[in-house]
C-alpha atoms as a PDB file:
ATOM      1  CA  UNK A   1      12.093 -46.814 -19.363  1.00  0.00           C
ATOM      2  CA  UNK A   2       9.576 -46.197 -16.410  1.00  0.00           C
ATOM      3  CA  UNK A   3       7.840 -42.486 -16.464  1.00  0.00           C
ATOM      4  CA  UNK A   4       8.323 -40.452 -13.232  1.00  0.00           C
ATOM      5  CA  UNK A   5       5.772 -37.616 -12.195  1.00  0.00           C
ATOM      6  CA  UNK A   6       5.491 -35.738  -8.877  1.00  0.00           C
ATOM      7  CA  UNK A   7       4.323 -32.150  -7.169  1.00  0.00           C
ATOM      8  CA  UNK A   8       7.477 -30.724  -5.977  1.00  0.00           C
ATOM      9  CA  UNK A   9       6.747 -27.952  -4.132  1.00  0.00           C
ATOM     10  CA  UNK A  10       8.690 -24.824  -3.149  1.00  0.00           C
ATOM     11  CA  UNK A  11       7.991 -22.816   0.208  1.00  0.00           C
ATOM     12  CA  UNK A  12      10.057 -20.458   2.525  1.00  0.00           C
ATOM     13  CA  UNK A  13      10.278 -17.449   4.199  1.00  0.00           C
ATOM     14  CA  UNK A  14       9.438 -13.893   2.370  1.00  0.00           C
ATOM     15  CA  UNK A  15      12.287 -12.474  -0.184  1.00  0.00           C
ATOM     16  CA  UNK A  16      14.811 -15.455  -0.105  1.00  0.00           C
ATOM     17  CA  UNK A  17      14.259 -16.146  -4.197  1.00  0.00           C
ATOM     18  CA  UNK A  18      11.815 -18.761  -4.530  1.00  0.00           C
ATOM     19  CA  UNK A  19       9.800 -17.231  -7.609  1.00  0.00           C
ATOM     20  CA  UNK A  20      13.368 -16.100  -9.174  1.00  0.00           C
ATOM     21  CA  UNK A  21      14.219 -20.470  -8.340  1.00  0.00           C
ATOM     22  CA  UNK A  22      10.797 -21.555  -9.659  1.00  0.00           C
ATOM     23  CA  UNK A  23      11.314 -19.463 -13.009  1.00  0.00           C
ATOM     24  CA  UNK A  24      14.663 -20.602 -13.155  1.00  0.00           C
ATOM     25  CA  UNK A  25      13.805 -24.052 -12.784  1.00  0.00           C
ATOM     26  CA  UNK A  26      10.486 -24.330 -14.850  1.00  0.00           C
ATOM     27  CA  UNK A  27      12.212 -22.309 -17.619  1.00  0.00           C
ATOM     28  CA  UNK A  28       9.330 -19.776 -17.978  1.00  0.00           C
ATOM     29  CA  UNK A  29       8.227 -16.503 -16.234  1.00  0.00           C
ATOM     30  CA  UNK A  30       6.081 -17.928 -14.237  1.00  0.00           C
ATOM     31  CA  UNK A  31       5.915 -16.069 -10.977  1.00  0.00           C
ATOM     32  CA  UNK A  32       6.727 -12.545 -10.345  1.00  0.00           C
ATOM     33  CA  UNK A  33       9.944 -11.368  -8.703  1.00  0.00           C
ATOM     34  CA  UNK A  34      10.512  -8.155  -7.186  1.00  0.00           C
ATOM     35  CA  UNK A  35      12.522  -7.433  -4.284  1.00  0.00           C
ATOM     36  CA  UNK A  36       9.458  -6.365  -2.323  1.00  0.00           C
ATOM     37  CA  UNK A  37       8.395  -8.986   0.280  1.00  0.00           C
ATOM     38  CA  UNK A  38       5.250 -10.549   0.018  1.00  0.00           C
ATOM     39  CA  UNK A  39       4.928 -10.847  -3.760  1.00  0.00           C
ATOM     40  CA  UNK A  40       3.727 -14.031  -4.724  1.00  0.00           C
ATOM     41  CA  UNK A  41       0.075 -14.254  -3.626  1.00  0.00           C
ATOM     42  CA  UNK A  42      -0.964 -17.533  -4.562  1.00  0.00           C
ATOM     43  CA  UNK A  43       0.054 -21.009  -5.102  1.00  0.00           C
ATOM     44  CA  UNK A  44       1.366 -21.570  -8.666  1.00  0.00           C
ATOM     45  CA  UNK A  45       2.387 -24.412 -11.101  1.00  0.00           C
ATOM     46  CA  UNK A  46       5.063 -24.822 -13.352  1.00  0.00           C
ATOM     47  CA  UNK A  47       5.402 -27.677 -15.154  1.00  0.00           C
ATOM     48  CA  UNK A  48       8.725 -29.137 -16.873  1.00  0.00           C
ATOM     49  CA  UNK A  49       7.658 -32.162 -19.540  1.00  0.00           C
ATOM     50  CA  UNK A  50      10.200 -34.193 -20.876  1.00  0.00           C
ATOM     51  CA  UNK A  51      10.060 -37.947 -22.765  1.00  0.00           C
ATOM     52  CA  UNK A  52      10.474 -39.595 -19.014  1.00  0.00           C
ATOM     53  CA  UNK A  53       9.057 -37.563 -16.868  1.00  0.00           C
ATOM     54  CA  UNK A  54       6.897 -34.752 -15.634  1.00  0.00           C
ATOM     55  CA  UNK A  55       7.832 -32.587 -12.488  1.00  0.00           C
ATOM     56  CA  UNK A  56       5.162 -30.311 -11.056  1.00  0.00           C
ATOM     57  CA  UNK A  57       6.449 -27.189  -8.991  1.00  0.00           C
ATOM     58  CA  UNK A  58       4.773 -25.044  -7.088  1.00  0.00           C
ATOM     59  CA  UNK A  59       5.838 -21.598  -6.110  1.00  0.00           C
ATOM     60  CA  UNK A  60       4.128 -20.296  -2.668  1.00  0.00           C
ATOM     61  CA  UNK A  61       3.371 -17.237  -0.654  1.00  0.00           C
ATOM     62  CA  UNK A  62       6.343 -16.736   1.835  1.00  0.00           C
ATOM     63  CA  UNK A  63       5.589 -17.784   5.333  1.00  0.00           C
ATOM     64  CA  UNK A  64       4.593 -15.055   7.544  1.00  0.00           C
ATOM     65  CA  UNK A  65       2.442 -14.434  10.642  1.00  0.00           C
ATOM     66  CA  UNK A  66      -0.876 -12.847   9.354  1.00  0.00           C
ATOM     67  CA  UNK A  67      -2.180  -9.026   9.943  1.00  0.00           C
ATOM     68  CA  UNK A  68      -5.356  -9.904   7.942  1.00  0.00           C
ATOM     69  CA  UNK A  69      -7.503 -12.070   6.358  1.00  0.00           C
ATOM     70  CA  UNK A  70      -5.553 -11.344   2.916  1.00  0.00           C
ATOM     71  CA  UNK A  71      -2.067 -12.755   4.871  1.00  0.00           C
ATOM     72  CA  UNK A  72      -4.163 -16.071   6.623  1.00  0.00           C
ATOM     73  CA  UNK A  73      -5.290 -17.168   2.713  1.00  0.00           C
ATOM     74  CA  UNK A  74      -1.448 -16.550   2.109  1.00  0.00           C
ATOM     75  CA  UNK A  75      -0.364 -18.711   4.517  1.00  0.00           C
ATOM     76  CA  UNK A  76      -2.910 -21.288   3.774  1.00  0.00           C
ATOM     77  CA  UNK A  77      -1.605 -21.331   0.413  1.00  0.00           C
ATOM     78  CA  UNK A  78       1.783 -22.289   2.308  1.00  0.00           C
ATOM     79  CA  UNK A  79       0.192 -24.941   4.578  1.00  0.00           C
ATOM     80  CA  UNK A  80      -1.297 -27.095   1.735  1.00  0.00           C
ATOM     81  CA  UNK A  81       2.143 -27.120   0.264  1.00  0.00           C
ATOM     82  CA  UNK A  82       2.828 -29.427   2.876  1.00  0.00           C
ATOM     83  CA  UNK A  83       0.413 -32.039   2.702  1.00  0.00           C
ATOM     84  CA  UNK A  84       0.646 -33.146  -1.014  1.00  0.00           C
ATOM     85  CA  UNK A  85       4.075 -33.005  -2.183  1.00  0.00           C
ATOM     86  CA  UNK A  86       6.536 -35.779  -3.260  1.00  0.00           C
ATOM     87  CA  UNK A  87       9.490 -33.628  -2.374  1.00  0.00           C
ATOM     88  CA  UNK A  88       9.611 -30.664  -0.778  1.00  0.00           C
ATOM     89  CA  UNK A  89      11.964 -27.736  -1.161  1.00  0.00           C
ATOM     90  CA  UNK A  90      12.687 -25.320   1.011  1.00  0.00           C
ATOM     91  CA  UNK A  91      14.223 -22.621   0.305  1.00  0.00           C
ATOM     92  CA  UNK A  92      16.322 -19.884   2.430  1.00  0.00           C
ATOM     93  CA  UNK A  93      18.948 -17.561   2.112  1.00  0.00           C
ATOM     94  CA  UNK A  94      23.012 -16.346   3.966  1.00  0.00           C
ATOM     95  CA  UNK A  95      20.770 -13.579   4.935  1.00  0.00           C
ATOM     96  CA  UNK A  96      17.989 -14.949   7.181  1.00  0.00           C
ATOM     97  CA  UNK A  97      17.766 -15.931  10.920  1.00  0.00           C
ATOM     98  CA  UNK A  98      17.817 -19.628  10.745  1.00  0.00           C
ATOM     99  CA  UNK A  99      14.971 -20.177  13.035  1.00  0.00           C
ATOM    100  CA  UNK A 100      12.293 -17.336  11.735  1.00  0.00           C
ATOM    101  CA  UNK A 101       9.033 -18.741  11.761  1.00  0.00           C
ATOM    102  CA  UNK A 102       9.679 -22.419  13.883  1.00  0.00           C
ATOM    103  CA  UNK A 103       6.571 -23.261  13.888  1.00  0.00           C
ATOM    104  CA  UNK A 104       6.072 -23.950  10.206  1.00  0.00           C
ATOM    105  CA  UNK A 105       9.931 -25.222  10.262  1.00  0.00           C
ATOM    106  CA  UNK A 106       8.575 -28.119  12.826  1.00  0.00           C
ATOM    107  CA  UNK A 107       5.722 -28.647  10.504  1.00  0.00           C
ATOM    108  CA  UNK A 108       8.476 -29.419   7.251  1.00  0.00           C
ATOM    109  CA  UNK A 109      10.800 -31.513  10.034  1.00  0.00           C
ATOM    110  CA  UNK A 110       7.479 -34.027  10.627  1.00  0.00           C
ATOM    111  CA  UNK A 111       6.989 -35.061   6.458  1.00  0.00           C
ATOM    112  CA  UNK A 112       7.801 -38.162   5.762  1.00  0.00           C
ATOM    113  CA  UNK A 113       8.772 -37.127   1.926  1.00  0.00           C
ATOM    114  CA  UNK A 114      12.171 -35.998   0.636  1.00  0.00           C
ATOM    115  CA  UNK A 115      12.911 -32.240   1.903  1.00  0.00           C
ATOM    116  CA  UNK A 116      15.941 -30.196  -0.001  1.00  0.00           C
ATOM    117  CA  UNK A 117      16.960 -27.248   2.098  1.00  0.00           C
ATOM    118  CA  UNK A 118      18.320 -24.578  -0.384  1.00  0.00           C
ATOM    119  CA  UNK A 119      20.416 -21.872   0.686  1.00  0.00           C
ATOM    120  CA  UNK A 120      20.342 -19.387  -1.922  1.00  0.00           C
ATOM    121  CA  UNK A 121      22.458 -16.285  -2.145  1.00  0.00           C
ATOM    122  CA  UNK A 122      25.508 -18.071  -1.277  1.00  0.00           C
ATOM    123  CA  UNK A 123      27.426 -15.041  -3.741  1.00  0.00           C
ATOM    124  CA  UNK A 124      26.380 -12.748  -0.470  1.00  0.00           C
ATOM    125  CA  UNK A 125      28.229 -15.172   2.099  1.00  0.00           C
ATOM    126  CA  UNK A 126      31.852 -17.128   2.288  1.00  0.00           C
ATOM    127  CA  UNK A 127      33.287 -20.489   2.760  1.00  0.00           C
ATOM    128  CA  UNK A 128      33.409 -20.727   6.603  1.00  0.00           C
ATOM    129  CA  UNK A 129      30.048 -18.940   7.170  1.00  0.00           C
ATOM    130  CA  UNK A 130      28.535 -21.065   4.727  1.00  0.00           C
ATOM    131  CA  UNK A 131      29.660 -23.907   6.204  1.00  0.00           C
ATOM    132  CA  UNK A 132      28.611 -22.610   9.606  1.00  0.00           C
ATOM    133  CA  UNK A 133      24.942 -22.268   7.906  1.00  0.00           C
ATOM    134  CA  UNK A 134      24.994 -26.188   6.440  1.00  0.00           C
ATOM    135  CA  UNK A 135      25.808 -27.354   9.920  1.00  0.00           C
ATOM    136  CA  UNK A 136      23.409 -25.109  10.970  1.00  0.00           C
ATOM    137  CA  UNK A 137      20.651 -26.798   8.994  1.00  0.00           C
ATOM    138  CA  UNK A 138      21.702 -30.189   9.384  1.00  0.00           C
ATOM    139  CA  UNK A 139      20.965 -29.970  12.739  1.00  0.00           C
ATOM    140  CA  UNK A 140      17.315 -27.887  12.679  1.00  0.00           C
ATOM    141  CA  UNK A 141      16.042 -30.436   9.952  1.00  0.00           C
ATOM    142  CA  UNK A 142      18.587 -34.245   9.921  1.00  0.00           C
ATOM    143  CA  UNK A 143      16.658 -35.651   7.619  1.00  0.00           C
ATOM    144  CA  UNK A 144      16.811 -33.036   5.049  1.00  0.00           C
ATOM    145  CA  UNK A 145      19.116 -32.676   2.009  1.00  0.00           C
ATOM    146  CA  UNK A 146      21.256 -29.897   2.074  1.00  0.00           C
ATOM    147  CA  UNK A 147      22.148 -27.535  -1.189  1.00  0.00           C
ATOM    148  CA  UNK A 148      23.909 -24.288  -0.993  1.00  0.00           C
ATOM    149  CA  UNK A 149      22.741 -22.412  -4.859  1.00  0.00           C
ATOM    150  CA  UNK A 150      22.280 -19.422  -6.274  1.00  0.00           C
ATOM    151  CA  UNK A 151      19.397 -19.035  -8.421  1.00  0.00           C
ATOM    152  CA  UNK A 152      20.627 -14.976  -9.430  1.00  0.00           C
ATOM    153  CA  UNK A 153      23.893 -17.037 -10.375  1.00  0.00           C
ATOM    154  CA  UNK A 154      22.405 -20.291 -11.708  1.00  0.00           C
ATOM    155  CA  UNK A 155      24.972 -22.069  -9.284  1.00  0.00           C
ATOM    156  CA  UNK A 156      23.890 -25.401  -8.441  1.00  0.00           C
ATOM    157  CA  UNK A 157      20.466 -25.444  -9.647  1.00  0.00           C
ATOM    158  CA  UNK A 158      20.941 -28.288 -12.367  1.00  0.00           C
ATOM    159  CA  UNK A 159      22.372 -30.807  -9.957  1.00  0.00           C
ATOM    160  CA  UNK A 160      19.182 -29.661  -7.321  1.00  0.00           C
ATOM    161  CA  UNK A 161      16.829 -30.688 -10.680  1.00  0.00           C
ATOM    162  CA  UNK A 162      18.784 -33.712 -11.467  1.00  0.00           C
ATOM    163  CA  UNK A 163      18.360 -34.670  -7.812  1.00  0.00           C
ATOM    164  CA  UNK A 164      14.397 -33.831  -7.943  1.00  0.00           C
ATOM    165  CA  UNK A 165      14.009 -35.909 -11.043  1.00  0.00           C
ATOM    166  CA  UNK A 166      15.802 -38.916  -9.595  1.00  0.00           C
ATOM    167  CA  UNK A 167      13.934 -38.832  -6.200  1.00  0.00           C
ATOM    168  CA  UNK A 168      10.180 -38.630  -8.413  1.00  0.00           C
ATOM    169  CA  UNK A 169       8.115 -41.754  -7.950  1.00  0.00           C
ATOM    170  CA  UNK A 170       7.711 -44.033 -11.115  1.00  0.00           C
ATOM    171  CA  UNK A 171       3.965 -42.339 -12.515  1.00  0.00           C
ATOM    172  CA  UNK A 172       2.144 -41.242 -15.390  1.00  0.00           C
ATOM    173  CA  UNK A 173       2.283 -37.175 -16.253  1.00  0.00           C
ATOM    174  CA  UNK A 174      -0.690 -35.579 -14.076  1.00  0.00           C
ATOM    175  CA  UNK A 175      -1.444 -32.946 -16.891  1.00  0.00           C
ATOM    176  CA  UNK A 176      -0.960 -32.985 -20.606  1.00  0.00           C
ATOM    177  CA  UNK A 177       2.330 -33.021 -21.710  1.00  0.00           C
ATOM    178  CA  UNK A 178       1.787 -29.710 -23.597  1.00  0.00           C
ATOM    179  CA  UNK A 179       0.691 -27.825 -20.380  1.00  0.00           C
ATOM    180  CA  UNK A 180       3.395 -25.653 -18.558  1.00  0.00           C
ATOM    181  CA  UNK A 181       0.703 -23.967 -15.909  1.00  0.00           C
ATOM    182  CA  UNK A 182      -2.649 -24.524 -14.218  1.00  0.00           C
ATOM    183  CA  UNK A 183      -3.165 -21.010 -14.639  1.00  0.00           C
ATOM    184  CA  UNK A 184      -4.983 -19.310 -17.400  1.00  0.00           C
ATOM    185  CA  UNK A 185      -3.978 -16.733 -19.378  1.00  0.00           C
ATOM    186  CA  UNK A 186      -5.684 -14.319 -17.110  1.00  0.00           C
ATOM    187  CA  UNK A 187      -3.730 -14.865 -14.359  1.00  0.00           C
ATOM    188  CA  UNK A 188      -0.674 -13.638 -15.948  1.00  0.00           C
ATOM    189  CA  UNK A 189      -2.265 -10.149 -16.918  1.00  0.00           C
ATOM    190  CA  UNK A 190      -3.207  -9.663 -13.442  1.00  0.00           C
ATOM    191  CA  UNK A 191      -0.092 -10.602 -12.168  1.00  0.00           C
ATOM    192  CA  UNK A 192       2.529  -8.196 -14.859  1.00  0.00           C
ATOM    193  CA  UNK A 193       0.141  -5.509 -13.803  1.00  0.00           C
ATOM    194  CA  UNK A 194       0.225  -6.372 -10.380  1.00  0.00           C
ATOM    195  CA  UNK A 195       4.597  -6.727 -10.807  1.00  0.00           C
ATOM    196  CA  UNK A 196       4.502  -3.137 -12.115  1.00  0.00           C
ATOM    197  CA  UNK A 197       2.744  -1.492  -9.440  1.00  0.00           C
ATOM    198  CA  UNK A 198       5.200  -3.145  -6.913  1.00  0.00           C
ATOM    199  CA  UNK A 199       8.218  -1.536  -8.506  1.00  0.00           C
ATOM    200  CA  UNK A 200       6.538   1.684  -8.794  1.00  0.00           C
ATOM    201  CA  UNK A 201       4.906   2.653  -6.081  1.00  0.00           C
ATOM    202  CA  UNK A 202       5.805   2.497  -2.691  1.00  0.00           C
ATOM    203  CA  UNK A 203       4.831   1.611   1.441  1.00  0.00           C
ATOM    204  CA  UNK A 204       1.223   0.050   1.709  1.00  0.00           C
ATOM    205  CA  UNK A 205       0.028   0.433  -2.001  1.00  0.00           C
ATOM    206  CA  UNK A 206       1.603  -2.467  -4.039  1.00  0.00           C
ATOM    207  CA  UNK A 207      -0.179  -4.661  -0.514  1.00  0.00           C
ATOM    208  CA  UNK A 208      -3.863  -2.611  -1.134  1.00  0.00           C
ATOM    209  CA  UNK A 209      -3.772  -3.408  -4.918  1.00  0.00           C
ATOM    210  CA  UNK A 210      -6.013  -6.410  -6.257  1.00  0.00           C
ATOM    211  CA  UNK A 211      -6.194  -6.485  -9.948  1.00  0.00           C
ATOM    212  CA  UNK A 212      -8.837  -8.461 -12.113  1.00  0.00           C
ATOM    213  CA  UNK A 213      -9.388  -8.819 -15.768  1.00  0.00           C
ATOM    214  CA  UNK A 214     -13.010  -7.757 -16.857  1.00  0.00           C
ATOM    215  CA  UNK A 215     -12.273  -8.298 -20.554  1.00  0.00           C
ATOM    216  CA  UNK A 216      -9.835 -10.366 -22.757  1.00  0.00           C
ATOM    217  CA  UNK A 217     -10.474 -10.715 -26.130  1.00  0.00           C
ATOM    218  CA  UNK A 218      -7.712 -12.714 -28.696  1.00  0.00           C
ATOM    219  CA  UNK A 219      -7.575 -12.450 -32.104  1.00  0.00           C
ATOM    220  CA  UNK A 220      -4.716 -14.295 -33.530  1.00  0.00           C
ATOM    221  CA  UNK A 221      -2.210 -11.177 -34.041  1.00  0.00           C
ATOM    222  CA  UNK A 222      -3.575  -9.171 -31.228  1.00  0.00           C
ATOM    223  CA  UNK A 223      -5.160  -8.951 -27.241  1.00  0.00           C
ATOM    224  CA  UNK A 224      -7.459  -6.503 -26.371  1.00  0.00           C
ATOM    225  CA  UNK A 225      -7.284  -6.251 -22.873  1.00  0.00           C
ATOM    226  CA  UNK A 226      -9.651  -4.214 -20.310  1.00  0.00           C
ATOM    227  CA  UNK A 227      -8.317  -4.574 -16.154  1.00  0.00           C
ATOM    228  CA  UNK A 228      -9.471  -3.109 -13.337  1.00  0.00           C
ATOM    229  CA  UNK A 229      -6.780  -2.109  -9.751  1.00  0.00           C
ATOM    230  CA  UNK A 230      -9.009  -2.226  -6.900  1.00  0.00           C
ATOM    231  CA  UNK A 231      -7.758  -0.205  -3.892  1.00  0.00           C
ATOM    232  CA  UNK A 232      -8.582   0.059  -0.589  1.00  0.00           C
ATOM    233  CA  UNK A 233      -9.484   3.696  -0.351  1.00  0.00           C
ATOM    234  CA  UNK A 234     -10.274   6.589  -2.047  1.00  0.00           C
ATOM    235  CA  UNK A 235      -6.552   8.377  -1.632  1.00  0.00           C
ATOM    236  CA  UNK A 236      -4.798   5.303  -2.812  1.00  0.00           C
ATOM    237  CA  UNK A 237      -7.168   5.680  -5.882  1.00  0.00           C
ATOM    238  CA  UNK A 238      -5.302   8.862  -6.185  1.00  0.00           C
ATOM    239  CA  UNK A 239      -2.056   7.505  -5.843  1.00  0.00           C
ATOM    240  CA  UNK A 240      -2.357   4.641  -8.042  1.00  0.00           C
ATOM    241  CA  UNK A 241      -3.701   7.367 -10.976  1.00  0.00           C
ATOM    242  CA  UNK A 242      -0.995  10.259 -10.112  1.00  0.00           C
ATOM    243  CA  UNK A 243      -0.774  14.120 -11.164  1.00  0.00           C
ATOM    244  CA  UNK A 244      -2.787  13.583 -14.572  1.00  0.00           C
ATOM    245  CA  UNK A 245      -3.021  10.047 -14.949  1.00  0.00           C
ATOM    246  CA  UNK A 246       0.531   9.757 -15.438  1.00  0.00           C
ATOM    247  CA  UNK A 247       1.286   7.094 -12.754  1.00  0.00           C
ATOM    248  CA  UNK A 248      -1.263   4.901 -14.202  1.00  0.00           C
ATOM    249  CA  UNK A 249      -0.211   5.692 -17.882  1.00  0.00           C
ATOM    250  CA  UNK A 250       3.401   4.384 -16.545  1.00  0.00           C
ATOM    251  CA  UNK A 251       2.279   1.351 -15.302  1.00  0.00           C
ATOM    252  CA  UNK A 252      -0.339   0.211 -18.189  1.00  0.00           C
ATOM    253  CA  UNK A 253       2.856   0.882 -20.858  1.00  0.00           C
ATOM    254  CA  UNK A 254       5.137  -0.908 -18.952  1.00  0.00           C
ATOM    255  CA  UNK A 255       2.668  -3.770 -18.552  1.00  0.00           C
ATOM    256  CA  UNK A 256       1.651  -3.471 -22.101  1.00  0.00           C
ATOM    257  CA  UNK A 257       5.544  -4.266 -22.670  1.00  0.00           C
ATOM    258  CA  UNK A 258       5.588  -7.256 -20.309  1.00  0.00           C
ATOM    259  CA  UNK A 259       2.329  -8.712 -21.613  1.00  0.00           C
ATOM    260  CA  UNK A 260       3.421  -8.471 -25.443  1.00  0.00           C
ATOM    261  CA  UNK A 261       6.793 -10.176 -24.912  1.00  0.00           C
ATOM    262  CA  UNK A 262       4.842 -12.860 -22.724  1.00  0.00           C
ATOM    263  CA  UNK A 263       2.231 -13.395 -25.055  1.00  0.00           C
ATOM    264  CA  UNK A 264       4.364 -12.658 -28.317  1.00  0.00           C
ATOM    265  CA  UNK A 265       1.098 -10.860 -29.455  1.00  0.00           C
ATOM    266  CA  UNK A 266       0.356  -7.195 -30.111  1.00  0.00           C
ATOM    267  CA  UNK A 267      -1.493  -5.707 -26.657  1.00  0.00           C
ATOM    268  CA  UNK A 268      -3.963  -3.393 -26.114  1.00  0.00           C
ATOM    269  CA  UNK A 269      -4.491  -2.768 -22.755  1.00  0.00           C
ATOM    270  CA  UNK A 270      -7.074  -0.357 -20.514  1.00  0.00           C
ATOM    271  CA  UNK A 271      -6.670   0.122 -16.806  1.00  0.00           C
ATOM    272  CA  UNK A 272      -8.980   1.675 -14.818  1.00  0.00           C
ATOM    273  CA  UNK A 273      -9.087   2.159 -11.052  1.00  0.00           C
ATOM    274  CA  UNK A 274     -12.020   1.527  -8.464  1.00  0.00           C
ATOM    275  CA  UNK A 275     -12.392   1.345  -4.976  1.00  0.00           C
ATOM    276  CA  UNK A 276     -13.036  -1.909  -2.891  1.00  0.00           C
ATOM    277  CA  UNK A 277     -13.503  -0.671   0.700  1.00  0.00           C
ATOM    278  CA  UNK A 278     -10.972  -3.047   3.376  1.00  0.00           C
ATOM    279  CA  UNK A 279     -11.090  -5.603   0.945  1.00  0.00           C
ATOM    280  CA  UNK A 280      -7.579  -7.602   2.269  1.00  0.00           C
ATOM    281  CA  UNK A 281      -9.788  -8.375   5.188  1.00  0.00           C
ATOM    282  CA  UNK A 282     -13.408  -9.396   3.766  1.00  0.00           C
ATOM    283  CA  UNK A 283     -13.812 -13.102   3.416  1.00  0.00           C
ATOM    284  CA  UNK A 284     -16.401 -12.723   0.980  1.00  0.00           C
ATOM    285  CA  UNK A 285     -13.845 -10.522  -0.937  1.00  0.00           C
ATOM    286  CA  UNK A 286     -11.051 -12.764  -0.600  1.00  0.00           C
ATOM    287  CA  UNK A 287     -13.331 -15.368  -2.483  1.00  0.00           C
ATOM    288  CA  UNK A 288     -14.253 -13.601  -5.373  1.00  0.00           C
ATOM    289  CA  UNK A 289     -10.639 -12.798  -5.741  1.00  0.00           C
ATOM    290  CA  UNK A 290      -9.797 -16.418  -5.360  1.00  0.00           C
ATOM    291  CA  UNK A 291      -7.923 -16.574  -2.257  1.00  0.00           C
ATOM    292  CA  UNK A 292      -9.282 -19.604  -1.144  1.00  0.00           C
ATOM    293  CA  UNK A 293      -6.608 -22.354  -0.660  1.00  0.00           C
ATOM    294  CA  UNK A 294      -7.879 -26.018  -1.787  1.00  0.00           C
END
């Protein structure tokens, strides 16, 4: 029996599920969901192995018109979702306007590789609308495949995977059958601390926050863990700390939850809080922080 193997990747507009769809699909907790827009900062892989094949997803940044330099690496991170995929799902909701954001729509209407529209939420809609919305999309993007799901709901999803796998070019796995990420363990610490401090704080913080990992030690029962949330300004500094430290204290135990079940190791985990002046819109910033698309 041949081997198929392919980058399937996943882009859309802000909030319409496609980290709750990539996490559903991949089978891990790979991306972070909240229902803040926005969330998902980078472009990440998932990677389902099985005897025949290997399919490579990639969860991106929701498409958006930039503010700053933070929401142009963002959208990069989109972009290059276009250019090396073997199929291409987009994904949008019973919520959205159909034509937000046209310009990248044109871009997806141009490839030349299999695109599955999915319109998730369908529990929020009915019948006739949704059938309004497929006729809808058939006409934006003809050459696309059309899939009504809901990835809260796990409606549909398993024929939209058995449809990836059969439209996967015959190909040796790109990564070792053991991988399930191209991240490293890192990554996932910054972004559980980073998925706390969405849900509990609110307006511009969660979108000043950058957190790196200055220490991560593993012993085979335990993590020690040191991390650092860099703000923007001094008064978001106070914010992120609260009356006390107990805002902070709040979100390191919560994140010392998250990390433990995700690691299946005991956690110990130090956050401390420092100030990096207008970094969303510093290039050089942006770089260190690794916001710089390939």
């Amino acid at each position: 029996m041949a081997h198929k193997a392919g980058f399937v990747n996943i882009v859309g507009n802000p909030n319409v599920g496609k980290s709750t769809l990539m996490n559903l699909l991949v089978g891990e907790r790979i991306s972070i969901a909240t229902f803040k827009a926005q969330t998902t900062r980078h472009r990440i892989m998932g990677i389902i192995n099985t005897d025949d094949a290997q399919i490579v997803f990639s969860d991106t940044p929701g498409v958006l018109k930039p503010n700053y330099k933070l929401q142009e690496s963002m959208l990069a991170f989109s972009e290059s979702a276009l250019k090396d995929a073997d199929v291409l799902l987009y994904v949008t909701d019973v919520v959205e306007k159909i034509d937000k954001n046209s310009d990248f729509l044109e871009k997806v209407g141009k490839m030349d590789v299999p695109v599955l529209v999915l319109i998730n939420k369908i529990d929020l809609s009915n019948q006739k609308e949704l059938e309004t919305l497929v006729a809808e999309w058939n006409s934006l993007l003809p050459k696309a495949e059309i899939y009504p799901i809901s990835a809260k709901a796990k409606f549909n999803v398993d024929h939209v995977l058995n449809r990836i796998k059969s439209l996967l070019p015959d190909s040796p796995p790109y990564f070792d059958k053991d991988q399930w990420t191209d991240k490293p363990a890192r990554f996932f610490v910054t972004e559980i601390i980073r998925e706390k401090i969405l849900l509990y704080y609110s307006k511009e913080i969660p979108y000043s926050v950058e957190v790196v990992v200055d220490s991560f030690k593993e012993a085979e029962k335990s993590i020690h863990i040191n991390a650092v949330i860099n703000v923007e300004r001094e008064s978001q500094k106070g914010i992120i700390i609260g009356h006390r430290g107990v805002a902070l204290k709040k979100v390191a135990t919560e994140a010392r939850k998250s990390l433990e079940k995700f690691f299946g190791k005991s956690i110990y985990l130090e956050i401390f809080v420092k100030v990096d002046k207008n970094w969303r819109d510093s290039a050089r910033r942006l770089e260190a922080y690794g916001y710089q698309p390939e």
